[in-house]
N, C-alpha and C. Protein backbone atom coordinates (compact mmCIF):
# COMPACT_ATOMS: atom_id res chain seq x y z
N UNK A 1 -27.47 -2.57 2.84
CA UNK A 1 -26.52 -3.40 3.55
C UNK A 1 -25.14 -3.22 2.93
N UNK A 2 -23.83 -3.06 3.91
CA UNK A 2 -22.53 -3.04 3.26
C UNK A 2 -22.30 -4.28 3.00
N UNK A 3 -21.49 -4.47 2.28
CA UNK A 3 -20.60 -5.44 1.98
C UNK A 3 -19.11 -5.71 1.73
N UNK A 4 -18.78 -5.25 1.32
CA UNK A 4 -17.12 -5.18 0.85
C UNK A 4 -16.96 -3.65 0.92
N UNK A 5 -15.45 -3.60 0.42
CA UNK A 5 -15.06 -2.56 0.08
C UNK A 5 -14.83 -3.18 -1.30
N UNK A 6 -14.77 -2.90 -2.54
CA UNK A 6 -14.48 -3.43 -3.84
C UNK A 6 -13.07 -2.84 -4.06
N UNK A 7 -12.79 -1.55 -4.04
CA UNK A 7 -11.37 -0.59 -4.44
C UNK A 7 -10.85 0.43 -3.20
N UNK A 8 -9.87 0.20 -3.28
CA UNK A 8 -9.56 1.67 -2.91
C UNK A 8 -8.22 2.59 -3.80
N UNK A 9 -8.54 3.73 -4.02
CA UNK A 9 -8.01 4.21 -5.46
C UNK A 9 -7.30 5.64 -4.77
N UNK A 10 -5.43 5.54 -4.75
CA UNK A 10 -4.94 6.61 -3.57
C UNK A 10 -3.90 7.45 -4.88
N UNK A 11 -3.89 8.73 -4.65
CA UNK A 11 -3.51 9.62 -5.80
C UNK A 11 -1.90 9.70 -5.69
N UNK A 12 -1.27 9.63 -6.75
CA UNK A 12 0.01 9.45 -6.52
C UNK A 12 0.65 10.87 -7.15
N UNK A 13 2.00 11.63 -6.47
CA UNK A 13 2.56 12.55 -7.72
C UNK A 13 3.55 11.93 -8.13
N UNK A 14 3.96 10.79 -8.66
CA UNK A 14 4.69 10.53 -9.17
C UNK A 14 4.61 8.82 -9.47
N UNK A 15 3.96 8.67 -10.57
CA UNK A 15 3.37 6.83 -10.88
C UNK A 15 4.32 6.06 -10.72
N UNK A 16 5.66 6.40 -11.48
CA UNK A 16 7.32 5.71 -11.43
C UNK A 16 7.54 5.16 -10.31
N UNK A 17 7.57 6.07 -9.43
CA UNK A 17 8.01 5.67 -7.93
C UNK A 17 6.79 4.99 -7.44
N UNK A 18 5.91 4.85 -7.29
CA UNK A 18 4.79 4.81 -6.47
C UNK A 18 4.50 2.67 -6.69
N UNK A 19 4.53 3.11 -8.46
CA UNK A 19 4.37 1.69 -8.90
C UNK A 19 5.83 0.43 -8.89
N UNK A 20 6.75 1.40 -8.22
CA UNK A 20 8.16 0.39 -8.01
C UNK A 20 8.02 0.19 -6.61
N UNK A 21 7.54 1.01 -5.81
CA UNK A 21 7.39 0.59 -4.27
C UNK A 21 6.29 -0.43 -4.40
N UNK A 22 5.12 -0.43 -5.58
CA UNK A 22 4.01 -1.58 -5.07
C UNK A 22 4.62 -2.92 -5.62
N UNK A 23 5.31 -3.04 -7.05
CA UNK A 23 5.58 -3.89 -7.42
C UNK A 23 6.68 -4.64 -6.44
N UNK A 24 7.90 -4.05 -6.25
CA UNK A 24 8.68 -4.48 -5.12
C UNK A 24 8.36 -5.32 -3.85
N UNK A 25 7.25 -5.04 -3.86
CA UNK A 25 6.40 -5.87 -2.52
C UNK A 25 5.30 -7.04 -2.72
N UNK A 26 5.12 -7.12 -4.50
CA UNK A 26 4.70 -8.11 -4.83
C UNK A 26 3.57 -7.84 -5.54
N UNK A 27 3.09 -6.76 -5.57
CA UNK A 27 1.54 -6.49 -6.22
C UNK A 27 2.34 -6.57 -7.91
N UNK A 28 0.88 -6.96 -8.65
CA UNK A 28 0.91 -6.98 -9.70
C UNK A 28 -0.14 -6.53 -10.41
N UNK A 29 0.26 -5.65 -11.57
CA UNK A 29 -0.58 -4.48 -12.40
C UNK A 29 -1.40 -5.61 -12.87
N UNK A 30 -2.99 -5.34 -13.14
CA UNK A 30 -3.52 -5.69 -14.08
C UNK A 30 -3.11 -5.19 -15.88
N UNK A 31 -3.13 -5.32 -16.57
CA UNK A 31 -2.86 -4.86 -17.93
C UNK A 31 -1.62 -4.05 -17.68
N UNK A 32 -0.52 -4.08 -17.01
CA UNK A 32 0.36 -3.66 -16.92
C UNK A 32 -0.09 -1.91 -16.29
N UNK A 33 0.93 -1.61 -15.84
CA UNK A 33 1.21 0.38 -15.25
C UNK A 33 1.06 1.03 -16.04
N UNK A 34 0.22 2.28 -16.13
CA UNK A 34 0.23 3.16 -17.27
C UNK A 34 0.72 4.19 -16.20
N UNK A 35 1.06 5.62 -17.28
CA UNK A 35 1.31 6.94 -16.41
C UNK A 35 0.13 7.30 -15.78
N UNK A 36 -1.60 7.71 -16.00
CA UNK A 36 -2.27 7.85 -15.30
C UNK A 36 -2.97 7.09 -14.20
N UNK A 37 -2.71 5.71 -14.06
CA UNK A 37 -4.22 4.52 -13.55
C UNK A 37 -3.32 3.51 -13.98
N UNK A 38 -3.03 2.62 -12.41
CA UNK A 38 -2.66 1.38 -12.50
C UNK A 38 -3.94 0.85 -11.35
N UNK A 39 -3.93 -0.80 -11.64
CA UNK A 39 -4.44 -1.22 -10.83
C UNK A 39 -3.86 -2.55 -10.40
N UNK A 40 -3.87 -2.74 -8.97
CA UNK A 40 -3.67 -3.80 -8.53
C UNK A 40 -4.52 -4.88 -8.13
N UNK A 41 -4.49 -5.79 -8.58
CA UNK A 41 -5.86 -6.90 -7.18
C UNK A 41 -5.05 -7.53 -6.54
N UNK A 42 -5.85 -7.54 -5.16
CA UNK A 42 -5.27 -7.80 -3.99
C UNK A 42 -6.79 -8.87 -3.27
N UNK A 43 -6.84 -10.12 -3.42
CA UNK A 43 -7.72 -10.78 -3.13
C UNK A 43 -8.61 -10.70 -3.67
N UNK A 44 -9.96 -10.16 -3.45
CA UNK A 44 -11.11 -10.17 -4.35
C UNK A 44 -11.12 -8.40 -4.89
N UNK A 45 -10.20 -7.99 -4.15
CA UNK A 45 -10.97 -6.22 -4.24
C UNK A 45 -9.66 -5.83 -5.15
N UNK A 46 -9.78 -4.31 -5.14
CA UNK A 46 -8.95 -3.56 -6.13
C UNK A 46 -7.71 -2.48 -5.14
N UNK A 47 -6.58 -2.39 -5.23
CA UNK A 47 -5.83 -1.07 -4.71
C UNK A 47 -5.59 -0.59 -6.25
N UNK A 48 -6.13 0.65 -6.23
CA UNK A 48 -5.73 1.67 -7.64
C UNK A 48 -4.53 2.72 -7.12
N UNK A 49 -4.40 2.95 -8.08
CA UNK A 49 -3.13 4.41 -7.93
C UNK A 49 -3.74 5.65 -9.39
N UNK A 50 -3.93 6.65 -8.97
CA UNK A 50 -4.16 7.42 -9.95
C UNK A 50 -3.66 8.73 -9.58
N UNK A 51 -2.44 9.41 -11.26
CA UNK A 51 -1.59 10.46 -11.30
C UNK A 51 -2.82 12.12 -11.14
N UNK A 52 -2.42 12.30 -9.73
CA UNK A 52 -2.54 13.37 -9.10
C UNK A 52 -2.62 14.16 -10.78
N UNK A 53 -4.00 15.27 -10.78
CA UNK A 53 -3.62 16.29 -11.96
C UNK A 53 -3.03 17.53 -11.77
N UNK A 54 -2.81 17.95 -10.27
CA UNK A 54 -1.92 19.16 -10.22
C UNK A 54 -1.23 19.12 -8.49
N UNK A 55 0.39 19.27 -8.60
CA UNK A 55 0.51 19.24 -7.39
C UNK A 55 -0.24 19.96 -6.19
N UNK A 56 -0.51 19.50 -4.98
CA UNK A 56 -0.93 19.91 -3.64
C UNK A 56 0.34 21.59 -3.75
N UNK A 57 -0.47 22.33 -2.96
CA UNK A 57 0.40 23.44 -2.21
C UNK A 57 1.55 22.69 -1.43
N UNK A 58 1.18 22.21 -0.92
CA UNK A 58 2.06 21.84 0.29
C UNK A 58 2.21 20.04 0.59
N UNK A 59 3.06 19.34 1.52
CA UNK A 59 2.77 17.78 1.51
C UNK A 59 1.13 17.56 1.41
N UNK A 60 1.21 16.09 1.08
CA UNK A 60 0.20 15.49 0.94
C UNK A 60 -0.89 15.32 2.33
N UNK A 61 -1.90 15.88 2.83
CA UNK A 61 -2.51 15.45 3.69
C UNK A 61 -2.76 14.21 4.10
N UNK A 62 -2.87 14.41 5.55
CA UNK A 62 -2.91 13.07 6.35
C UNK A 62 -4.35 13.18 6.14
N UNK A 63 -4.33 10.86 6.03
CA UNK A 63 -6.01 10.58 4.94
C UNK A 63 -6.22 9.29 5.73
N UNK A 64 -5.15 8.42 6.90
CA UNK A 64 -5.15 7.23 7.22
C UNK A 64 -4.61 6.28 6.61
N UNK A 65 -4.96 5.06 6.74
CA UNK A 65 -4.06 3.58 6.26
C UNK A 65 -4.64 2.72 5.54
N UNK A 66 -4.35 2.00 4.54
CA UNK A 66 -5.21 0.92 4.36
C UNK A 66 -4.68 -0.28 4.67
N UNK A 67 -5.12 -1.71 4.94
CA UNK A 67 -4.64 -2.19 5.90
C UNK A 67 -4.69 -3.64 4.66
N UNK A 68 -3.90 -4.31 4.49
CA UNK A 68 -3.45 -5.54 3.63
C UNK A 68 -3.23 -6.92 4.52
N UNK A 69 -4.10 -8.07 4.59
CA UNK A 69 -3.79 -9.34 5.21
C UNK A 69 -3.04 -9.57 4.17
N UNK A 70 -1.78 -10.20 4.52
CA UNK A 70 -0.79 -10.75 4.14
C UNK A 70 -0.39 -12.59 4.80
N UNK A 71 0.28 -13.32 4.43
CA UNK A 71 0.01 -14.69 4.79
C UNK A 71 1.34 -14.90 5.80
N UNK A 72 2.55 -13.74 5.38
CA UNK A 72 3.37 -13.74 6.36
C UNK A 72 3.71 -12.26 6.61
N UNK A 73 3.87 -11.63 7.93
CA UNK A 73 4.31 -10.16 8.15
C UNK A 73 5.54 -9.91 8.29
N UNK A 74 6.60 -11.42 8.72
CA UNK A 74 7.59 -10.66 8.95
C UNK A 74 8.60 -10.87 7.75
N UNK A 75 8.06 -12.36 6.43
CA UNK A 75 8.85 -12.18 5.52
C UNK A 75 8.46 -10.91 4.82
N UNK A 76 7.19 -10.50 4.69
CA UNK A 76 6.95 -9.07 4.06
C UNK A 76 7.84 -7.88 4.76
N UNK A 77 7.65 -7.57 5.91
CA UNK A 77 8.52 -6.74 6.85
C UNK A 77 10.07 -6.84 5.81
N UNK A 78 10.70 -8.25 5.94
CA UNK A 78 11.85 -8.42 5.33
C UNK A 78 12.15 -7.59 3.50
N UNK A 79 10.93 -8.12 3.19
CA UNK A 79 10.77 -7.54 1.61
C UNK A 79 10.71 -6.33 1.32
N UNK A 80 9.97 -5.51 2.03
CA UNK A 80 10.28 -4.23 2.36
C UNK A 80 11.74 -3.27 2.43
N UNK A 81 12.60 -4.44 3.52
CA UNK A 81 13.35 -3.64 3.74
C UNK A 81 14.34 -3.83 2.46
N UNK A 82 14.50 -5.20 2.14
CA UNK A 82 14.99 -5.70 0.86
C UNK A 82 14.80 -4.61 -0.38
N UNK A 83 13.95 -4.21 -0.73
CA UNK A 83 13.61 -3.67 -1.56
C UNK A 83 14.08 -1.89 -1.29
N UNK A 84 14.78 -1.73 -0.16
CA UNK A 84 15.14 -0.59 -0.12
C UNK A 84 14.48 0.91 0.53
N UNK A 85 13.36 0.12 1.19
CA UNK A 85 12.20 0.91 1.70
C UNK A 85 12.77 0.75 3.43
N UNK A 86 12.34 1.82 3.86
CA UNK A 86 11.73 1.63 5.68
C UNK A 86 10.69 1.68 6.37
N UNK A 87 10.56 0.56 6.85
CA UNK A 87 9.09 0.51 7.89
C UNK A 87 8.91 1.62 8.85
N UNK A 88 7.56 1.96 8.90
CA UNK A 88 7.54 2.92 9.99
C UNK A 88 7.50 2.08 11.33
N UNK A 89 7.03 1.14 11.06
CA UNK A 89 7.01 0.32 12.52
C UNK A 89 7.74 -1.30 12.10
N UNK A 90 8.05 -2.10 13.12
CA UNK A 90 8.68 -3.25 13.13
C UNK A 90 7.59 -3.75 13.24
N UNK A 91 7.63 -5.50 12.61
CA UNK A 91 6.33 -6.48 12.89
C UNK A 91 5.92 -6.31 14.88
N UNK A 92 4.93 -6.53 14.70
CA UNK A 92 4.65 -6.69 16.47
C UNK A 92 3.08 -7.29 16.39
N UNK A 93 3.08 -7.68 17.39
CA UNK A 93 1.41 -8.61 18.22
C UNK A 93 1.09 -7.27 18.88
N UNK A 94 -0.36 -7.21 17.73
CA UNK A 94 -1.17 -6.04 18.47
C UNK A 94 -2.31 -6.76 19.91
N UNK A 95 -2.83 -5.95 20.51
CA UNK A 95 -3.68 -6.56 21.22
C UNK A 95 -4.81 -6.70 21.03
N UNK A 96 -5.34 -6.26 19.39
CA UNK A 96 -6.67 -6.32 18.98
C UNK A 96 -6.57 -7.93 18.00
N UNK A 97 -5.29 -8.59 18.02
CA UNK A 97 -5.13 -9.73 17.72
C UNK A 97 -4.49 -10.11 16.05
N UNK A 98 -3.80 -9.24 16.08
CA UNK A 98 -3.06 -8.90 14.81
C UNK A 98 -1.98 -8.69 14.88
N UNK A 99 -0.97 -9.50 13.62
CA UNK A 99 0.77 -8.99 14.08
C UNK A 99 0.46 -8.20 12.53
N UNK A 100 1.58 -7.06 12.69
CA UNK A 100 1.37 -5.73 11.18
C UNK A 100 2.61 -5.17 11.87
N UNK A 101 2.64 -4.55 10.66
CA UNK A 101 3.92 -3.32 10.78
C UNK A 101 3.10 -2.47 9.45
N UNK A 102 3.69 -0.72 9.10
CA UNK A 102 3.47 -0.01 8.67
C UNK A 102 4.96 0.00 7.78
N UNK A 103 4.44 0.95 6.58
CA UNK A 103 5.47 1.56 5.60
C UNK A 103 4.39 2.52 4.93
N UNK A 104 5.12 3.39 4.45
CA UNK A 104 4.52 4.93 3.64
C UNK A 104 4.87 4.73 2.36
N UNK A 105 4.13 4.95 1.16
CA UNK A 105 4.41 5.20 -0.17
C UNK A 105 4.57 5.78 -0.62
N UNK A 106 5.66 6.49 -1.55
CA UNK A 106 6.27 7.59 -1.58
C UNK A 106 5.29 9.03 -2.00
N UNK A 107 4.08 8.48 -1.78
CA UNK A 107 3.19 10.12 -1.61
C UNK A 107 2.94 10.27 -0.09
N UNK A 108 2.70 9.23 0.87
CA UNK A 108 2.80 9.21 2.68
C UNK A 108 1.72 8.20 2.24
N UNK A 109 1.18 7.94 1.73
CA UNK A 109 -0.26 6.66 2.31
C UNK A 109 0.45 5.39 2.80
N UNK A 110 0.23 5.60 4.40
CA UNK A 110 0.07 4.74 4.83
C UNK A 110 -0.36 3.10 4.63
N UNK A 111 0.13 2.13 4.27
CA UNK A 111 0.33 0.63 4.09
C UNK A 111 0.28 -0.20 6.09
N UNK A 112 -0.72 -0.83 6.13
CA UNK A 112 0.02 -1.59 6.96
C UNK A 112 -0.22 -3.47 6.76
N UNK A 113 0.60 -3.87 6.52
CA UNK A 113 0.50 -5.34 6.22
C UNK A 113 0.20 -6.11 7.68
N UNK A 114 -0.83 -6.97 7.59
CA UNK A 114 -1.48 -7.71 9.00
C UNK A 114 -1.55 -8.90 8.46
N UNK A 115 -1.77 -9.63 9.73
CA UNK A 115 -1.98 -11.40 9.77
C UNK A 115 -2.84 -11.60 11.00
N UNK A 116 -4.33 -11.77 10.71
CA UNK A 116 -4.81 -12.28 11.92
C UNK A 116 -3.92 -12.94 13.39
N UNK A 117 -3.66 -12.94 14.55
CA UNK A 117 -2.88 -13.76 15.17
C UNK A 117 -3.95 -15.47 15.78
């Protein structure tokens, strides 16, 4: 039987940047950011970041989104932009019953922050 997802752990080339776009938006390191393996908790489960050991040939392959309930989308939307980042999408009411917007982390993984509607 499934149950959760416990982690999800997305490879970064560059921890500096990666861990100022998560912190900026509110996540907070367990035991603080190291250069290889930070971790965040995000409700009961884990978002990890771990330093890529040799660059890709080429950009980072497309891998999908992971998707973050958040308690508000459009002050997050706001924090985002605050923080100097751009959304790929504006908040909006999906029709599967969710308001979200998207942003990319500076390796491309996909973020999209949701709120049940």
């Amino acid at each position: 039987m499934l149950r959760m997802i416990s982690a999800i752990t997305l490879v970064t080339q560059d921890m500096s940047a990666a861990t100022r776009l998560y912190e900026s938006l509110g996540f907070v390191a367990r035991d603080g950011a190291s250069d290889a393996f930070t971790s965040y908790p995000v409700g009961p489960t884990w978002l990890n970041l771990i330093a890529a050991t040799e660059a890709p040939a080429g950009p980072m392959p497309l891998w999908g989104r992971v998707i973050i309930h958040v308690d508000n989308v459009d002050a997050m939307h706001e924090r985002v932009l605050k923080a100097g980042y751009e959304a790929e999408t504006a908040p909006a009411d999906a029709f599967w019953g969710e308001r979200y917007f998207h942003v990319k982390d500076p390796d491309g993984h996909e973020l999209s922050f949701a709120k049940p509607l």
